[in-house]
Protein backbone atom coordinates (compact mmCIF):
# COMPACT_ATOMS: atom_id res chain seq x y z
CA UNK A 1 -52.03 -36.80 54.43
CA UNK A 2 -48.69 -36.05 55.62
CA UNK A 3 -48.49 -32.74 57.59
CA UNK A 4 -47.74 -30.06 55.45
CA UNK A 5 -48.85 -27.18 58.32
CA UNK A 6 -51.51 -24.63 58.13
CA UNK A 7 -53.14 -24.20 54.72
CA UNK A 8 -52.52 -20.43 53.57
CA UNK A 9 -55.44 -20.91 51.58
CA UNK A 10 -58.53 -23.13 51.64
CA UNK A 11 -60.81 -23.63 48.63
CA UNK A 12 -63.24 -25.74 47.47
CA UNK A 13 -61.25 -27.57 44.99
CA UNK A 14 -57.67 -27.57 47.06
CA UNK A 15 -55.67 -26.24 49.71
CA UNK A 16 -52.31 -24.03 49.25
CA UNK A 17 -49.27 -24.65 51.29
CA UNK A 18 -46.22 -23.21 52.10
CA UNK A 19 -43.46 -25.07 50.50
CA UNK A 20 -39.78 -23.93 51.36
CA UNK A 21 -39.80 -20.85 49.20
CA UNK A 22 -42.47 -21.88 46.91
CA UNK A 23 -46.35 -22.98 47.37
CA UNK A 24 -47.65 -26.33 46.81
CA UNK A 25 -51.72 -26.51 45.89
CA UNK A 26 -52.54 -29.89 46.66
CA UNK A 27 -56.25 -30.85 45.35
CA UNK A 28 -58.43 -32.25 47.89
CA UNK A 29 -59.53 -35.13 44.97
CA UNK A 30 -57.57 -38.26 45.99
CA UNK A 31 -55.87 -40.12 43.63
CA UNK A 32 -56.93 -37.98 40.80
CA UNK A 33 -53.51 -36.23 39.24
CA UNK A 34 -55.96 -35.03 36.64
CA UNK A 35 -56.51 -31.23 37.86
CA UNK A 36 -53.39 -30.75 38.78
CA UNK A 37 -51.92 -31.70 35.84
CA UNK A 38 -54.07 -29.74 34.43
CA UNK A 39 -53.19 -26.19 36.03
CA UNK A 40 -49.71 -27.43 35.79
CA UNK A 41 -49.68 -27.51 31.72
CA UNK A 42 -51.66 -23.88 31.86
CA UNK A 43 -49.41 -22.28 34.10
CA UNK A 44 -46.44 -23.19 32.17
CA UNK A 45 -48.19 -22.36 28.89
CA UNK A 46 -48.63 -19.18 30.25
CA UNK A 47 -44.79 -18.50 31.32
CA UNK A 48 -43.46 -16.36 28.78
CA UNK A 49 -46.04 -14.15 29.23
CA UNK A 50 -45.90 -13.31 32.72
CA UNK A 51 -49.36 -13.52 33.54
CA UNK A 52 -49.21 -16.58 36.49
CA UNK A 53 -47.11 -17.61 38.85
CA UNK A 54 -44.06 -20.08 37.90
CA UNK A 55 -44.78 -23.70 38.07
CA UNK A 56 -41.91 -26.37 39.20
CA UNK A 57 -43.77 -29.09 38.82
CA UNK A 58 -46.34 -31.68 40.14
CA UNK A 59 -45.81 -34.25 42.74
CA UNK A 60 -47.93 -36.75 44.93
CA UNK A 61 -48.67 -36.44 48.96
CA UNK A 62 -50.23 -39.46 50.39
CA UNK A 63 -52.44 -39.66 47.35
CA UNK A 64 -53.17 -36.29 46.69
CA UNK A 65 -51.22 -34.43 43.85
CA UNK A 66 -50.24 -30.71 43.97
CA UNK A 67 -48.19 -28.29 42.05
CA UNK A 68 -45.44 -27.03 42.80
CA UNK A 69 -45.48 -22.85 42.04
CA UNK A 70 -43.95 -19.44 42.69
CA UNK A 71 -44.54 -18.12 46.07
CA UNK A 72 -45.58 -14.27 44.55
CA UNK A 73 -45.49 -11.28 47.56
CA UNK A 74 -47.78 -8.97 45.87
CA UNK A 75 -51.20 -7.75 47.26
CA UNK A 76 -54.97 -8.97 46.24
CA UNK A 77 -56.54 -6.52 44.07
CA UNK A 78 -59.56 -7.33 46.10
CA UNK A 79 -57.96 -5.40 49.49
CA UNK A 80 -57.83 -2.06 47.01
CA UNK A 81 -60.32 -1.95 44.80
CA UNK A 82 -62.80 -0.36 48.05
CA UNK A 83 -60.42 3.36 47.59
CA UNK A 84 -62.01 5.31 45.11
CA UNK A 85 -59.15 6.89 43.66
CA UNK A 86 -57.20 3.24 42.63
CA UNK A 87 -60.64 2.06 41.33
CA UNK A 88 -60.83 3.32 37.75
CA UNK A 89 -57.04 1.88 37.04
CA UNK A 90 -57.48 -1.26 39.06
CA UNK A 91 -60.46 -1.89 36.94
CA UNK A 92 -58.66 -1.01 33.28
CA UNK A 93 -55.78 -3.60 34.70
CA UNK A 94 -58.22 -6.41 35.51
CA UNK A 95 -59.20 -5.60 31.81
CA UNK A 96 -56.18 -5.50 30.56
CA UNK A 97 -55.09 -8.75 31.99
CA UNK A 98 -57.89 -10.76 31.24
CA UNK A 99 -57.69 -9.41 27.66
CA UNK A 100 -54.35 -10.46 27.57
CA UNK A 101 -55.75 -13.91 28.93
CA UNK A 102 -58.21 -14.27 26.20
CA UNK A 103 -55.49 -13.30 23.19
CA UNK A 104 -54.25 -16.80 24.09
CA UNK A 105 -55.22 -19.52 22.03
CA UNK A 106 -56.03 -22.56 24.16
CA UNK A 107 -53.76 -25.70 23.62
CA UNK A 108 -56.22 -28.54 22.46
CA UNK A 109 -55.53 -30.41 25.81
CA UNK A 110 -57.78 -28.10 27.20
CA UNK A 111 -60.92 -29.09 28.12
CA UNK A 112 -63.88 -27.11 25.70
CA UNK A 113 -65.98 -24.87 27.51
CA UNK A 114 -69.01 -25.46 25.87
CA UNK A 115 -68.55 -29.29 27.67
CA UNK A 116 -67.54 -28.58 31.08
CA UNK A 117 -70.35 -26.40 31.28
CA UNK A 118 -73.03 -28.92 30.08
CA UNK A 119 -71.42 -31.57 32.23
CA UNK A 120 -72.06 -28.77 35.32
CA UNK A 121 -75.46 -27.59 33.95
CA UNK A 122 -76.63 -31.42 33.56
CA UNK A 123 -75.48 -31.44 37.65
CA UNK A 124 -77.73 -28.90 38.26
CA UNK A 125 -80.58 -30.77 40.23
CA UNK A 126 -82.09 -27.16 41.34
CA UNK A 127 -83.09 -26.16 38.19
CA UNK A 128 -86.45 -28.27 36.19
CA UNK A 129 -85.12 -30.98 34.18
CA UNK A 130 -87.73 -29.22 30.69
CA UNK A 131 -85.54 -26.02 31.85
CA UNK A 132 -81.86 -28.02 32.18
CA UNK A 133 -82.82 -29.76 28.62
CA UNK A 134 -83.83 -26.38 27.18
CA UNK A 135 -80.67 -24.91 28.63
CA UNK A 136 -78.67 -27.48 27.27
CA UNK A 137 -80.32 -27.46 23.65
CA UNK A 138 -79.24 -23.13 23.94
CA UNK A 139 -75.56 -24.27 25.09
CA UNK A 140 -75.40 -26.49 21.99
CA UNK A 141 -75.52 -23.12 19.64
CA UNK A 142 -73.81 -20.60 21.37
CA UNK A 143 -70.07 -19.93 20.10
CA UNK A 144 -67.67 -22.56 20.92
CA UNK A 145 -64.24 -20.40 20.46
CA UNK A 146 -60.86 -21.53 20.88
CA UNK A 147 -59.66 -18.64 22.91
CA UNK A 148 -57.90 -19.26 26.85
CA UNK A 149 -60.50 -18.41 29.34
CA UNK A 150 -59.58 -18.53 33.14
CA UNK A 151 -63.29 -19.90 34.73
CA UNK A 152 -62.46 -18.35 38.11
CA UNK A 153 -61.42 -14.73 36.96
CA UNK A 154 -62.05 -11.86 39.90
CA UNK A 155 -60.16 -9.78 42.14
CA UNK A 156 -59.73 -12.06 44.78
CA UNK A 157 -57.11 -14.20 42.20
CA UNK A 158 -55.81 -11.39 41.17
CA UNK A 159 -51.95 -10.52 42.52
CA UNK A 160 -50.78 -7.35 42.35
CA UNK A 161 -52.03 -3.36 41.41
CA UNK A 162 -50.10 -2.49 38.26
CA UNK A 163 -48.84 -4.17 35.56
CA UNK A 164 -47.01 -6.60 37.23
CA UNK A 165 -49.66 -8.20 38.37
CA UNK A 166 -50.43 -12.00 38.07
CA UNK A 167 -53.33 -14.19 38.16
CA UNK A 168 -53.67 -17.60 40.08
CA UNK A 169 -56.08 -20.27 40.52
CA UNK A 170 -56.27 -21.86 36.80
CA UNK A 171 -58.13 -25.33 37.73
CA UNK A 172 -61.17 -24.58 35.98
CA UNK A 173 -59.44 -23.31 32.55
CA UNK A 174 -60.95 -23.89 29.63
CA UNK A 175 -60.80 -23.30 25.83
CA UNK A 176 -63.83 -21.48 24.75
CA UNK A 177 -65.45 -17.69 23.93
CA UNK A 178 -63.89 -15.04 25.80
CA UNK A 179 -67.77 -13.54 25.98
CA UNK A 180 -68.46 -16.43 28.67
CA UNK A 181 -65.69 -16.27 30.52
CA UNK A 182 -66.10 -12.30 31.08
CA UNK A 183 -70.24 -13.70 32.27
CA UNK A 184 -68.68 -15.44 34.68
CA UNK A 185 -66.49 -13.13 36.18
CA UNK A 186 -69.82 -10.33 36.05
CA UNK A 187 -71.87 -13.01 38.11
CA UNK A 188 -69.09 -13.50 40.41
CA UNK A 189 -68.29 -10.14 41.17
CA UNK A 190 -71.71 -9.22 41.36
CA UNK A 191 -72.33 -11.28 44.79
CA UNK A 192 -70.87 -8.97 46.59
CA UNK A 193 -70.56 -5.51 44.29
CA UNK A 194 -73.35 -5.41 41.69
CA UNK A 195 -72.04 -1.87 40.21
CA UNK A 196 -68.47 -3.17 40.33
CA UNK A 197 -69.48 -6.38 38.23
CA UNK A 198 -71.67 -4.08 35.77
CA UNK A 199 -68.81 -1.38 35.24
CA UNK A 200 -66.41 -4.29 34.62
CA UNK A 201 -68.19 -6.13 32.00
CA UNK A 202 -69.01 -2.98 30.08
CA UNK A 203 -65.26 -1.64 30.45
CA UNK A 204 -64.59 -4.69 29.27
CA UNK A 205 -66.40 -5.08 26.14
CA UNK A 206 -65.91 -1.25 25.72
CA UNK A 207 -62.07 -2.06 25.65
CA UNK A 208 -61.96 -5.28 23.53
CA UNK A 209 -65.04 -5.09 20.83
CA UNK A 210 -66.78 -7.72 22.60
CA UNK A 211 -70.30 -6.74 22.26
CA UNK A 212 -72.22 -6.30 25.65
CA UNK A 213 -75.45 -8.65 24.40
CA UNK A 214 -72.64 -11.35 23.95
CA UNK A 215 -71.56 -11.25 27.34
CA UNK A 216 -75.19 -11.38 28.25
CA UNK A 217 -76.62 -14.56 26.35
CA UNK A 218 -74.12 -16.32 28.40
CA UNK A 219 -76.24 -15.75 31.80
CA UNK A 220 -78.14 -18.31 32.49
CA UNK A 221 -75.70 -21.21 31.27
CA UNK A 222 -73.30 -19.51 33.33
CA UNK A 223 -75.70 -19.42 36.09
CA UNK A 224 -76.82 -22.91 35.60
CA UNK A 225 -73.87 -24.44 35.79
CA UNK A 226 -72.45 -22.76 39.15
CA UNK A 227 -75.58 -23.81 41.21
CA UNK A 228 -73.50 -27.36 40.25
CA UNK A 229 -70.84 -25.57 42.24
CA UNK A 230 -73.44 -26.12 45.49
CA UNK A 231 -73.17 -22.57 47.02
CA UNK A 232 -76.37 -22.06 49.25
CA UNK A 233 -76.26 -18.65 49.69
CA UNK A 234 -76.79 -18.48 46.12
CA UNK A 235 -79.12 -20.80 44.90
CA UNK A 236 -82.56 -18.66 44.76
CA UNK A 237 -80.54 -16.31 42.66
CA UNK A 238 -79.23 -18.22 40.64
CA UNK A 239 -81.71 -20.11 39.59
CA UNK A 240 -83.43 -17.21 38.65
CA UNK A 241 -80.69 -15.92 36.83
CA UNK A 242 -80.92 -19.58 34.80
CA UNK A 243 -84.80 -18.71 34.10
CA UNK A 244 -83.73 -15.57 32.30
CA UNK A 245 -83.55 -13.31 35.09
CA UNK A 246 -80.98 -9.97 34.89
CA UNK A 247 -78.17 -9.24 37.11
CA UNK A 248 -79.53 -5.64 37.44
């Protein structure tokens, strides 16, 4: 791929590079314009309410395809949310913003939750395939929704410590119930901060109406389907976590 320099960021899904005055995220997929187009169409959904970065556009490098996007100087919530005395309004604002994420109705381009998720859980070779089916039969009747949800919603794609703040990283958008999305983002956070992860799912529902067992009945789907994600330092837990176990 032609040299683009030093990746500012590295993920599992693409890299992010300086671009002039702008970023490009080129996806490490090859000849697949599919996920960028993808983040493309949310982030410019998602303009006139200033919660994501601009996007100018995608374009193709040597196969790959990137977007083009705002280059946004603001700090990761992540770096602040260790002083006490920022944590209980850093935590409201991640609340705030991902309600504001979740007041969005998805367009119908976007890809259902419900289906990316059984697509991942039916990936997940860790798990017993009479415990995938059974999973997969529970997927089938929990709310489908037609709300915005991020899929990748935590401090560390979070910009920013009031309220202008954005959020980046949209590949794994969806269109879905706002009560998985906020599972994820507990089961997430709590790899690394178990009381954070509790005190931000409860602020959360607290906040928005969403009721707490809601968020809950999501865990092991949501846990499922990230072992299809192939993190090892995860997979005893969360293959518990897909048996029924508790976060606590």
């Amino acid at each position: 791929m032609r040299d683009l320099g030093r990746p500012l960021a590295s993920g599992n899904e693409a890299d992010v590079f300086a671009y002039g005055d702008i970023l490009l995220k080129v996806t490490k997929r090859s000849n697949d314009s599919g996920p960028a187009t993808h983040e493309a169409r949310i982030l410019a959904a998602l303009a006139p309410l200033g919660l994501a970065p601009r996007v100018d556009g995608v374009i193709e490098v040597d196969g790959h395809w990137g977007v083009l996007m705002e280059r946004i100087h603001l700090p990761v919530m992540a770096s602040a949310l260790s002083d006490p005395d920022l944590f209980p309004e850093l935590l409201e604002l991640m609340v705030s913003l991902h309600g504001r994420i979740h007041a969005v109705t998805a367009p119908p381009e976007v890809p259902a939750l419900k289906q990316r998720m059984a697509t991942r859980i039916g990936r997940a070779e860790r798990i017993a395939p009479d415990l995938r089916s059974a999973l997969l039969t529970q997927l089938t009747g929990m709310p489908d929704g037609d709300r915005l949800c991020h899929g990748d919603f935590h401090p560390f794609n979070i910009l920013g410590l009031d309220q202008h703040a954005r959020v980046i990283d949209w590949l794994d958008a969806t269109r879905g119930d706002p009560a998985a999305d906020v599972c994820r983002t507990e089961l997430l956070i709590s790899t690394y901060d178990a009381g954070m992860a509790q005190s931000y799912a409860e602020s959360y529902c607290l906040a928005t109406g969403v009721e707490r067992r809601a968020v809950e009945a999501w865990l092991p789907l949501v846990a499922a389907a990230r072992l299809a994600e192939n993190v090892p330092d995860e997979f005893d837990r969360l293959v518990q976590l897909a048996q029924g176990g508790t976060l606590g």
